[in-house]
Protein backbone atom coordinates (compact mmCIF):
# COMPACT_ATOMS: atom_id res chain seq x y z
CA UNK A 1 45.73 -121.89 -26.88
CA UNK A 2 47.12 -125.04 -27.77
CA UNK A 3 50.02 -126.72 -26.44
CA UNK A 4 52.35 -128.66 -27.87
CA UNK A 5 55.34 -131.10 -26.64
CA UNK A 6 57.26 -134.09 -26.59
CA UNK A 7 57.84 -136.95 -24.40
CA UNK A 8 61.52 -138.26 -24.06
CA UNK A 9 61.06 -142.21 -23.37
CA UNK A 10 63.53 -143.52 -25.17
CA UNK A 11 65.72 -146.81 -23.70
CA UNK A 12 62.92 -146.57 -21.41
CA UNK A 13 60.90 -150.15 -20.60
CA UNK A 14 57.16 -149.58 -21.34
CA UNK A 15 55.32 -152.16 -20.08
CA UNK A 16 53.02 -153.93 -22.94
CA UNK A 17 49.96 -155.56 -21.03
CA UNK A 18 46.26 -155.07 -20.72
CA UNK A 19 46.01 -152.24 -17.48
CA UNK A 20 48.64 -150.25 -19.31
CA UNK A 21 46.42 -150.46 -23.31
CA UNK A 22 45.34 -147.03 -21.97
CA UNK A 23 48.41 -145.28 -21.80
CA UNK A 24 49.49 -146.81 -24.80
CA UNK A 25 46.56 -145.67 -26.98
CA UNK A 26 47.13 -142.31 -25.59
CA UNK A 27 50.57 -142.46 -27.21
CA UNK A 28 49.88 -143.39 -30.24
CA UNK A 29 46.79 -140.83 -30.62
CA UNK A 30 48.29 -137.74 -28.98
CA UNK A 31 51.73 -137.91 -30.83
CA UNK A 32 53.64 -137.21 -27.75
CA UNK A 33 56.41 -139.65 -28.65
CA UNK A 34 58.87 -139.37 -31.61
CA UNK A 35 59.03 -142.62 -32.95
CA UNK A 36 61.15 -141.69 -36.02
CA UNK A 37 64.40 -141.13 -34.34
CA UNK A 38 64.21 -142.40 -31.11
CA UNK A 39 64.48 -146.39 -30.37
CA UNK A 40 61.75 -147.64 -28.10
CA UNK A 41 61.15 -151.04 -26.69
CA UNK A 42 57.87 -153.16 -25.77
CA UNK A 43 57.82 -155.29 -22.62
CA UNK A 44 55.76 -158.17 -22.49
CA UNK A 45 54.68 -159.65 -18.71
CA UNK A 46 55.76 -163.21 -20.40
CA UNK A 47 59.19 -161.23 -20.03
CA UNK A 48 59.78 -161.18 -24.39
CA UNK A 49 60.30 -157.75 -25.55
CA UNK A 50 60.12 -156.10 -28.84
CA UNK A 51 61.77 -153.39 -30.66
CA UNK A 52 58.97 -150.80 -31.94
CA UNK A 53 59.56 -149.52 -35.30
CA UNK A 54 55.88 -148.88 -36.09
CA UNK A 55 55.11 -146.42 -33.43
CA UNK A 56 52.94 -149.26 -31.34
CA UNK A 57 50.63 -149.88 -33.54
CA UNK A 58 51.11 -153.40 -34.37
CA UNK A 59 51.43 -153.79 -30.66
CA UNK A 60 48.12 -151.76 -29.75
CA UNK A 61 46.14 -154.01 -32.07
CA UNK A 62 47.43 -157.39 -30.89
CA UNK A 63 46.89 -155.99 -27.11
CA UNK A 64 42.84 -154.57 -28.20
CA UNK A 65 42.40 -158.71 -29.16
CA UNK A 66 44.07 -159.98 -26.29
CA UNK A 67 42.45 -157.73 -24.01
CA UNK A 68 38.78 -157.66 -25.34
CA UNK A 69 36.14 -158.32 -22.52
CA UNK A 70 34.89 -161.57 -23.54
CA UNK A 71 32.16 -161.02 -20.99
CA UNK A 72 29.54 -160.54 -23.59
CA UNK A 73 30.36 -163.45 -25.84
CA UNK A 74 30.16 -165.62 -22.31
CA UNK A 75 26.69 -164.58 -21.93
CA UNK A 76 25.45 -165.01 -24.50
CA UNK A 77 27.26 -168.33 -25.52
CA UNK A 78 25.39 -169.30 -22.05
CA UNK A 79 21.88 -167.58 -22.46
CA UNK A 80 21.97 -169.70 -25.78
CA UNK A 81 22.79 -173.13 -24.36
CA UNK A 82 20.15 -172.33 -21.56
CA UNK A 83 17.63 -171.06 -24.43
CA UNK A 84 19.07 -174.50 -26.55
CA UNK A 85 18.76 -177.01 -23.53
CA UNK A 86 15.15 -175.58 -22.51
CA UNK A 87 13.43 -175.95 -25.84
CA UNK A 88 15.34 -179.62 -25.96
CA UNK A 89 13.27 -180.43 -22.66
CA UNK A 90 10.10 -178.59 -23.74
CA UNK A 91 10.16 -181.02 -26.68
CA UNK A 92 10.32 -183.84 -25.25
CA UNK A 93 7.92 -182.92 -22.80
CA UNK A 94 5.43 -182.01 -25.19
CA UNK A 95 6.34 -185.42 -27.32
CA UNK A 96 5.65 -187.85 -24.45
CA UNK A 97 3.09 -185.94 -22.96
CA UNK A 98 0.41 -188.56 -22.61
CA UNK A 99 3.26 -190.90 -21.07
CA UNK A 100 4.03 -188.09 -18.33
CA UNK A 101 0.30 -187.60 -17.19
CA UNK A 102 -0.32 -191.55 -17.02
CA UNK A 103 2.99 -191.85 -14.68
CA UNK A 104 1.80 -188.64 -12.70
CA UNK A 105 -1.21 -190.05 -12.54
CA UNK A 106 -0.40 -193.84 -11.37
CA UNK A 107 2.58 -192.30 -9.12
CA UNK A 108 -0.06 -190.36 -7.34
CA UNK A 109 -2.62 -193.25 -6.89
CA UNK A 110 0.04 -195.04 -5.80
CA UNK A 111 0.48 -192.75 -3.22
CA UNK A 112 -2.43 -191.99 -2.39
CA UNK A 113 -3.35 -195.38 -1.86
CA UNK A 114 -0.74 -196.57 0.27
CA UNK A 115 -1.41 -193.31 2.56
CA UNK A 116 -5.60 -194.19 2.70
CA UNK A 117 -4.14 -198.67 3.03
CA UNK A 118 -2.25 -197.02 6.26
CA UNK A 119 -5.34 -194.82 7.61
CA UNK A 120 -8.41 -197.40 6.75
CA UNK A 121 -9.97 -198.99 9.81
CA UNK A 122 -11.41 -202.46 9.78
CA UNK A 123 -14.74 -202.24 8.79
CA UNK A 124 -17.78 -202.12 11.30
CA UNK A 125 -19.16 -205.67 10.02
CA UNK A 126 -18.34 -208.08 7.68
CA UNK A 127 -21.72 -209.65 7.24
CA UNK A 128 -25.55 -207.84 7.10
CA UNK A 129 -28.51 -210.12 7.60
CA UNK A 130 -32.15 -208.52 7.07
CA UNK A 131 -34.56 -210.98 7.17
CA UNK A 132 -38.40 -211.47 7.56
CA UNK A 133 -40.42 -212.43 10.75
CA UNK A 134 -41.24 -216.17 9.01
CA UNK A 135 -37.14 -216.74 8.80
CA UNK A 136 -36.18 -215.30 12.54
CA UNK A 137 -36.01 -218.70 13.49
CA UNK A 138 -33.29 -219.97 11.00
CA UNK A 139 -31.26 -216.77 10.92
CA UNK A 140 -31.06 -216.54 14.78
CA UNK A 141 -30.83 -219.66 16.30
CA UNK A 142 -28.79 -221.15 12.92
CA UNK A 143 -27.09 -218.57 10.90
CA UNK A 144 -26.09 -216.21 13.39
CA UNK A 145 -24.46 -218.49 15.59
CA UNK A 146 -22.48 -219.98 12.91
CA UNK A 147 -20.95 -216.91 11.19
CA UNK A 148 -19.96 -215.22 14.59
CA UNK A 149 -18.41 -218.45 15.95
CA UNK A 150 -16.43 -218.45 12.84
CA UNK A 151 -15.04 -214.91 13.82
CA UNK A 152 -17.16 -212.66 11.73
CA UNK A 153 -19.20 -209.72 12.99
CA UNK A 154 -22.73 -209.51 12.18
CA UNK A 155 -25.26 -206.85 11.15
CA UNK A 156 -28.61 -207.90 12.45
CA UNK A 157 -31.44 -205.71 11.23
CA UNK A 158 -33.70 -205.82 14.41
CA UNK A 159 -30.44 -205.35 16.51
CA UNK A 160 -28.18 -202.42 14.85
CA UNK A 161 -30.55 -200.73 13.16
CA UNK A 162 -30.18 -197.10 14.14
CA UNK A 163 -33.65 -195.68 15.42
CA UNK A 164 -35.38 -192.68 13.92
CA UNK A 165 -33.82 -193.41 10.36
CA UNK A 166 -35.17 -194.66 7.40
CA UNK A 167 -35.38 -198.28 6.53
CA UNK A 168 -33.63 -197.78 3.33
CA UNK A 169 -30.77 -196.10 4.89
CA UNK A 170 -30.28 -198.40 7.62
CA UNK A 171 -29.91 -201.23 5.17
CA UNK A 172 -27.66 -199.05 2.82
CA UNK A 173 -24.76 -197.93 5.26
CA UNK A 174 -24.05 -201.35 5.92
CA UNK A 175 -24.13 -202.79 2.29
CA UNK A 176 -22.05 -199.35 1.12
CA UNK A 177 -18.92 -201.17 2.45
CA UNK A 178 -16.88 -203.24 1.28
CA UNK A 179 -16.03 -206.39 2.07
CA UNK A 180 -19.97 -207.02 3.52
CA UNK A 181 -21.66 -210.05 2.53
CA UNK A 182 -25.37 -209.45 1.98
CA UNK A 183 -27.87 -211.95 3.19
CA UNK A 184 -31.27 -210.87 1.97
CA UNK A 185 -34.15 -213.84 1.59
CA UNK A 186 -36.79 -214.76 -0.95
CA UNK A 187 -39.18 -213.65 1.15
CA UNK A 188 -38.16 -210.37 2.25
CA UNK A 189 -37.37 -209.64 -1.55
CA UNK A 190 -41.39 -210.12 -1.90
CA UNK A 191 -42.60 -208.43 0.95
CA UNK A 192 -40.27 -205.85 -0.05
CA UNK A 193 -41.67 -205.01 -3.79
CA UNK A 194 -44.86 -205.88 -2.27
């Protein structure tokens, strides 16, 4: 049980513009208006109007362009600049790749160095004597004397050597440093390898 009538706009302003495309596609599908013998008119917000002669159609397509979401087309222009400018990077990344480790690489000796420089203590001596009984003379009346007036500090087997070790690891703590001069004799080197 269909229905059928007419709507009676004419003289009337109809407002041309984006929020009212709806109504206007409605018009032109349903066949509500009479666009033969009636005179209708198409307002524009930019405050032009137009005469409509075509029953809106000319009007309905130039409004569907106009008011097109151009949301999609943002996206993806973006997504494809983002996609564009990542693979740029990834390039070049990959293309001086060898440069980028050695910089990582001296940046973070750099660092690291500079935070161990700040955190090193002076070492325990500077100098370690071992000698043999036939040299105690010369080292402790002579050579001793002499580097500690001269502000140095002085690893002396017989005195620092820490009890209930080794031999070998006695005289190797002291040598593992750096900045240690090592004062080992002729003789001791002998009795030594035996």
């Amino acid at each position: 049980m269909g229905f059928s009538f007419r709507v009676e706009l004419d003289q009337s302003p109809i407002l041309c513009d984006c929020p009212n495309l709806p109504f206007l596609e409605w018009v032109v599908t349903s066949g509500a208006l009479n666009f033969e013998t009636r005179d209708y008119r198409c307002y524009f917000p930019d405050t032009s109007s137009m005469d409509i002669h075509d029953g809106y159609t000319e009007v309905l397509n130039k409004l569907s362009r106009q008011c097109s979401s151009h949301e999609y087309l943002f996206f993806a222009t973006g997504a494809a600049t983002a996609g564009f400018a990542i693979f740029i990077i990834c390039s070049l990344a990959y293309r001086f790749r060898w440069k980028l480790r050695y910089m990582y690489h001296a940046a973070y000796i750099y660092v690291t160095s500079r935070r161990s420089a700040s955190s090193i203590n002076r070492f325990d001596f500077d100098v370690f004597i071992c000698f043999v009984e036939e040299d105690r003379h010369f080292v402790m009346d002579m050579l001793y004397p002499a580097l500690e007036s001269s502000g140095l500090s002085v690893f002396v087997h017989h005195r620092h050597f820490t009890a209930g070790e080794l031999i070998d690891s006695n005289i190797v703590q002291p040598c593992a440093k750096e900045n240690t001069l090592n004062a080992l004799y002729n003789k001791l080197i002998r009795d030594i390898r035996g």
